[in-house]
PDB file of N, CA and C in Angstrom:
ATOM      1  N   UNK A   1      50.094 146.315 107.215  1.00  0.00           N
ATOM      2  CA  UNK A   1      51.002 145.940 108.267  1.00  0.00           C
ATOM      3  C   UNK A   1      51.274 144.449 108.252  1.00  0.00           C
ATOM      4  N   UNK A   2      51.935 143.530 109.010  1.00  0.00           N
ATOM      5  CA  UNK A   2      52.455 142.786 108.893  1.00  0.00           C
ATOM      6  C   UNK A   2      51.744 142.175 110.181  1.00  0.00           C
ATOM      7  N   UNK A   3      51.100 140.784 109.407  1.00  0.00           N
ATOM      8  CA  UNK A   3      50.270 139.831 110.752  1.00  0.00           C
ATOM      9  C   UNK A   3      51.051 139.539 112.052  1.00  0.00           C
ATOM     10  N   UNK A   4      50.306 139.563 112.825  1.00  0.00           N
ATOM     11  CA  UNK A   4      51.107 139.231 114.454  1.00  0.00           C
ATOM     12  C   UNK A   4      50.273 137.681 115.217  1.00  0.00           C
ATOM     13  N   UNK A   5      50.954 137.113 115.444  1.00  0.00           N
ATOM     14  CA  UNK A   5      50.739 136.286 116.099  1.00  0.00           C
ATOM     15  C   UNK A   5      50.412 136.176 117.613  1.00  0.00           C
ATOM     16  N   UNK A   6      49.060 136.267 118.623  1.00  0.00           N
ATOM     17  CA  UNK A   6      48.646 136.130 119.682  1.00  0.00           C
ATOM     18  C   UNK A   6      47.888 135.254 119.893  1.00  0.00           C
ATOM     19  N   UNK A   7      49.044 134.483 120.434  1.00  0.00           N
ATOM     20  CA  UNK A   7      48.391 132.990 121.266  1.00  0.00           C
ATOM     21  C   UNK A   7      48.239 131.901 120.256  1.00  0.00           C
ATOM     22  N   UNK A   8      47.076 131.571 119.988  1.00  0.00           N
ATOM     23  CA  UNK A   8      46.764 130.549 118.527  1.00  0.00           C
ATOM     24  C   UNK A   8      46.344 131.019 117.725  1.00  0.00           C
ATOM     25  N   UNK A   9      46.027 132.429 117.691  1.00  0.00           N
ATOM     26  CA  UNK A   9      45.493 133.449 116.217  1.00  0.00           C
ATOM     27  C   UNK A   9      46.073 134.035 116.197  1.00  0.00           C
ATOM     28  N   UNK A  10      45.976 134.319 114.534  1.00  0.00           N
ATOM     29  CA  UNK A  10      46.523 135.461 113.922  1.00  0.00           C
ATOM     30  C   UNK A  10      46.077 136.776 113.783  1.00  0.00           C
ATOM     31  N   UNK A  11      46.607 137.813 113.960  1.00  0.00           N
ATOM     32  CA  UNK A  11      45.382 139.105 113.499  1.00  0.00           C
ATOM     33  C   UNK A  11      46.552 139.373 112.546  1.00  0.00           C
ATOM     34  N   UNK A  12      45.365 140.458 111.424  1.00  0.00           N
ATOM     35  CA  UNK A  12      46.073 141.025 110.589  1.00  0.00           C
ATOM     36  C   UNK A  12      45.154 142.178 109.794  1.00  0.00           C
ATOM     37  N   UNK A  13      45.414 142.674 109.115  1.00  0.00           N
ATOM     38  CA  UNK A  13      44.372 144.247 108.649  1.00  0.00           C
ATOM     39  C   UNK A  13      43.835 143.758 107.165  1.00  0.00           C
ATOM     40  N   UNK A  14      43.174 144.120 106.716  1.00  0.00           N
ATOM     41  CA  UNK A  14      42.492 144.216 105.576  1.00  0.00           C
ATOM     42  C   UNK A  14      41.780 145.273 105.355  1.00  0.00           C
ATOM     43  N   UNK A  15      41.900 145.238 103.887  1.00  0.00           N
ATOM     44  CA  UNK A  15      40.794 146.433 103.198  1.00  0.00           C
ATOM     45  C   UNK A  15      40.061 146.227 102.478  1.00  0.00           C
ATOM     46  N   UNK A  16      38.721 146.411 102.268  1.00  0.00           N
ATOM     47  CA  UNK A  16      37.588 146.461 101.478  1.00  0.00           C
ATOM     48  C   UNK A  16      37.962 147.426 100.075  1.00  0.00           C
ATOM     49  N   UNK A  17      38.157 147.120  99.193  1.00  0.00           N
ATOM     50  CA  UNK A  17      39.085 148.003  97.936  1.00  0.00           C
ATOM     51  C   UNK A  17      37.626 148.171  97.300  1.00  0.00           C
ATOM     52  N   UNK A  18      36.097 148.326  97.474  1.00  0.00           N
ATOM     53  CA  UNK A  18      35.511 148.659  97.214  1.00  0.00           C
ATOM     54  C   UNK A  18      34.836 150.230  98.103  1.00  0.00           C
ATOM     55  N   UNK A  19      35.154 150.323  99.388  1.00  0.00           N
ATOM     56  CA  UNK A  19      34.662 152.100 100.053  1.00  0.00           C
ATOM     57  C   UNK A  19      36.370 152.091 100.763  1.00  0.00           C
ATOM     58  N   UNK A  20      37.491 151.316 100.908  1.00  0.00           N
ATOM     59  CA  UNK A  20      38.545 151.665 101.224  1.00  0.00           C
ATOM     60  C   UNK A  20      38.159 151.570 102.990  1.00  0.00           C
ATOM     61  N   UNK A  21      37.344 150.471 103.286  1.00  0.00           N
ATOM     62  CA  UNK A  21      37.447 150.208 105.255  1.00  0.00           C
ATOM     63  C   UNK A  21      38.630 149.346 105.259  1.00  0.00           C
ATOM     64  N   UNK A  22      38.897 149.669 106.614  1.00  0.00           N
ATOM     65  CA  UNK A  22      39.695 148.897 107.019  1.00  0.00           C
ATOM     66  C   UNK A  22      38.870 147.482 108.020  1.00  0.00           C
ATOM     67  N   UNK A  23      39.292 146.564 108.419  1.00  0.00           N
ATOM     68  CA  UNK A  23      39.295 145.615 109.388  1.00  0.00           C
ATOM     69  C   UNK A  23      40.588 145.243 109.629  1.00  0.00           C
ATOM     70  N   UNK A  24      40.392 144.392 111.000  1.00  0.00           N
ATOM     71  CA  UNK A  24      41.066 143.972 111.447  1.00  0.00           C
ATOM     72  C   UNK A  24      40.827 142.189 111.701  1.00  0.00           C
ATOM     73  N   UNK A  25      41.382 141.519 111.070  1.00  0.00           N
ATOM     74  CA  UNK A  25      40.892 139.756 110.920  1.00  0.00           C
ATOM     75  C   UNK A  25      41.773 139.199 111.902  1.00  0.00           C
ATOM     76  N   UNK A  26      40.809 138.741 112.089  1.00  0.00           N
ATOM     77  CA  UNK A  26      41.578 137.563 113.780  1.00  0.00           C
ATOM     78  C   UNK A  26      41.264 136.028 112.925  1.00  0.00           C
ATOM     79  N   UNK A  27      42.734 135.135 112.731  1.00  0.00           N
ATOM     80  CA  UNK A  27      42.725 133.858 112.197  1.00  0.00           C
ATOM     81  C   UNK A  27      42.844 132.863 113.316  1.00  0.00           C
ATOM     82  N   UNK A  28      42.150 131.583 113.170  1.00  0.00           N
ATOM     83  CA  UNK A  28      42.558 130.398 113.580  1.00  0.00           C
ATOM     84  C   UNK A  28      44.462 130.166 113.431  1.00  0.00           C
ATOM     85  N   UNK A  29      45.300 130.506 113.930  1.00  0.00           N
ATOM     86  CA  UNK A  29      46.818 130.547 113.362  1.00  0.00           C
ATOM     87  C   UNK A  29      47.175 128.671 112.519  1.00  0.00           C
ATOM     88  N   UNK A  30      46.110 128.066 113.299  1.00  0.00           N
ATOM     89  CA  UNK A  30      46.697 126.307 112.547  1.00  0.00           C
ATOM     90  C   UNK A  30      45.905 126.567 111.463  1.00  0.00           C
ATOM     91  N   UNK A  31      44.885 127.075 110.916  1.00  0.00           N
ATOM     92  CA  UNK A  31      43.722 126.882 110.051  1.00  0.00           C
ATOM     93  C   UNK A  31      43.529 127.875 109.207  1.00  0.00           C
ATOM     94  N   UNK A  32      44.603 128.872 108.694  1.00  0.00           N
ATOM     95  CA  UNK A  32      44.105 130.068 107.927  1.00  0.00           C
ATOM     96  C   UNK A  32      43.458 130.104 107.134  1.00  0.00           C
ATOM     97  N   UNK A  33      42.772 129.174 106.362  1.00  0.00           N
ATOM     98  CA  UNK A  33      42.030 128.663 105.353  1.00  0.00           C
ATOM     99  C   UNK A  33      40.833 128.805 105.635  1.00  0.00           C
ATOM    100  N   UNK A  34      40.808 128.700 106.849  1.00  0.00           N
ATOM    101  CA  UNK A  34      38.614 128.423 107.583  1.00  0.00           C
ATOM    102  C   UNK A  34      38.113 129.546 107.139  1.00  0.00           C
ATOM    103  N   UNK A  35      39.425 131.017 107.152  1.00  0.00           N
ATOM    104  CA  UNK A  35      38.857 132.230 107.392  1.00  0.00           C
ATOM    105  C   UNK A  35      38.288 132.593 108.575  1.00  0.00           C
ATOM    106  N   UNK A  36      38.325 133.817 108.467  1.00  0.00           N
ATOM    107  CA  UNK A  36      38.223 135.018 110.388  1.00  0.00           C
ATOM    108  C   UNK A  36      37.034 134.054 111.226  1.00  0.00           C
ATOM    109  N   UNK A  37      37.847 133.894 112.313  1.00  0.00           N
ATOM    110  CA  UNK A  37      37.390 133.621 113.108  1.00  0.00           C
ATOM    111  C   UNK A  37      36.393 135.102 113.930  1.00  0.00           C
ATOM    112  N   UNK A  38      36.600 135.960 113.525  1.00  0.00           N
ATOM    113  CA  UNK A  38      36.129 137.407 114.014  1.00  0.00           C
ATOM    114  C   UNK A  38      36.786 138.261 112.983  1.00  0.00           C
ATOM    115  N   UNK A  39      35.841 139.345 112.871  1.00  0.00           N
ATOM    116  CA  UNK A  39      36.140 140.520 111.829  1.00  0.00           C
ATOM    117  C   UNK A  39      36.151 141.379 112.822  1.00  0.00           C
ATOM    118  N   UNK A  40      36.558 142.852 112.831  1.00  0.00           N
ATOM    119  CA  UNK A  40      36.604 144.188 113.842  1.00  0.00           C
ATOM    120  C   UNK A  40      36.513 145.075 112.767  1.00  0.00           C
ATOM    121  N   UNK A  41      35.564 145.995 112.474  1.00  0.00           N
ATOM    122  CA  UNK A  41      35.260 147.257 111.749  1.00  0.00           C
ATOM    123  C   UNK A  41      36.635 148.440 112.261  1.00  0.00           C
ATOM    124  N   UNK A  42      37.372 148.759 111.464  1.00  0.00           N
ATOM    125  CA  UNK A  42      38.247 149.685 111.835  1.00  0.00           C
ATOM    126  C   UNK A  42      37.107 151.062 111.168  1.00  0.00           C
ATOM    127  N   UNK A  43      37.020 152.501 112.111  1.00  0.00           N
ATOM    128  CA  UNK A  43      36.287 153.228 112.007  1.00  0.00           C
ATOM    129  C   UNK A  43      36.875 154.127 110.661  1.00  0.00           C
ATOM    130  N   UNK A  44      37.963 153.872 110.149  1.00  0.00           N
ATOM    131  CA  UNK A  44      38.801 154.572 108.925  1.00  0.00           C
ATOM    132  C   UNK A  44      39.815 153.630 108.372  1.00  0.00           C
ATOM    133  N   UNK A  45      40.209 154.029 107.404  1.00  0.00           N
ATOM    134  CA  UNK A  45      41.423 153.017 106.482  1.00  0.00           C
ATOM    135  C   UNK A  45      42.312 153.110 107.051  1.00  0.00           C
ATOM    136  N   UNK A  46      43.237 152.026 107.427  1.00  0.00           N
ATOM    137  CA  UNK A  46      44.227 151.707 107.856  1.00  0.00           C
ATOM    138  C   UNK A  46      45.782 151.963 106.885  1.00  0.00           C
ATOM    139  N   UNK A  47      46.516 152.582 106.670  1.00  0.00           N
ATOM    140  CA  UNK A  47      47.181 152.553 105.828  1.00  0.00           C
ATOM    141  C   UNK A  47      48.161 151.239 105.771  1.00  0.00           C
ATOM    142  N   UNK A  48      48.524 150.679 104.425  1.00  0.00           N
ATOM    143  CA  UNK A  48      49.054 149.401 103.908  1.00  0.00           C
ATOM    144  C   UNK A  48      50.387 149.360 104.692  1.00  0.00           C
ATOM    145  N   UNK A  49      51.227 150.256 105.161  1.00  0.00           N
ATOM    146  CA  UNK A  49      52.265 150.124 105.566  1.00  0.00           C
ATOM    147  C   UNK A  49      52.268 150.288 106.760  1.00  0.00           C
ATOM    148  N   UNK A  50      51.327 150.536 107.844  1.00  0.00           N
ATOM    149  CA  UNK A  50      51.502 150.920 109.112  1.00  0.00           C
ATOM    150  C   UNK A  50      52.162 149.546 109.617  1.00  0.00           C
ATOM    151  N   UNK A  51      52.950 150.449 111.086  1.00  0.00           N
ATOM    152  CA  UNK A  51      53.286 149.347 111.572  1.00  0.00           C
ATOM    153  C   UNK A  51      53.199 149.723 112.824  1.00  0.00           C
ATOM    154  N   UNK A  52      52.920 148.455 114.239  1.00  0.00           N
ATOM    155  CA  UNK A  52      52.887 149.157 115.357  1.00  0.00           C
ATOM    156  C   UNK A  52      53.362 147.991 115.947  1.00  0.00           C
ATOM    157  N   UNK A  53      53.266 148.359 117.545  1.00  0.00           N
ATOM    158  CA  UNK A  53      54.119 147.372 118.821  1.00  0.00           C
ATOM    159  C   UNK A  53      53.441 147.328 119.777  1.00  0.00           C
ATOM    160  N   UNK A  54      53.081 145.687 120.124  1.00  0.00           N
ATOM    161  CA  UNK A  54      52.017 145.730 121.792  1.00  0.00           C
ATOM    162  C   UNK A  54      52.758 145.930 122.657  1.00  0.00           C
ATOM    163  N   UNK A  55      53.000 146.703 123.618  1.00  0.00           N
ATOM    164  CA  UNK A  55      53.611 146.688 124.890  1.00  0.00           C
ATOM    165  C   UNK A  55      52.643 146.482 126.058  1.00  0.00           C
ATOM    166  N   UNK A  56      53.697 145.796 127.276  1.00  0.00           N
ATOM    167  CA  UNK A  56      52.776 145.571 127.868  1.00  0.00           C
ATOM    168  C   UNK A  56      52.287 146.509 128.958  1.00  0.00           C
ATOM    169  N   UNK A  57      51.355 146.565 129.973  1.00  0.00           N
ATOM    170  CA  UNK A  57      50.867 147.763 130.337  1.00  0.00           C
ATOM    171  C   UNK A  57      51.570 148.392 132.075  1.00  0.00           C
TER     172      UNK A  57
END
């Protein structure tokens, strides 16, 4: 999917191409370089093309 921008970080998905997990990486948005500021275990693979929309509640 395609990174989203919330607030001053970035999130965006990744995959482990060694068991096929997914995460979810939360960036510094000025600093993408430092690397994840937080990782999130997605409980299954995320597919490369998903795409979704925050709405609000």
């Amino acid at each position: 999917g395609e990174p989203c921008f919330a607030g001053d970080h970035l999130l965006t998905f990744a995959i482990d191409r060694t068991d096929y997990r997914s995460f979810l990486l939360i960036l510094r948005a000025d600093d993408v370089a430092a690397g994840p500021v937080a990782t999130i275990a997605i409980g299954s693979r995320v597919p490369l093309g998903l795409h979704g929309a925050w709405l609000p509640s």
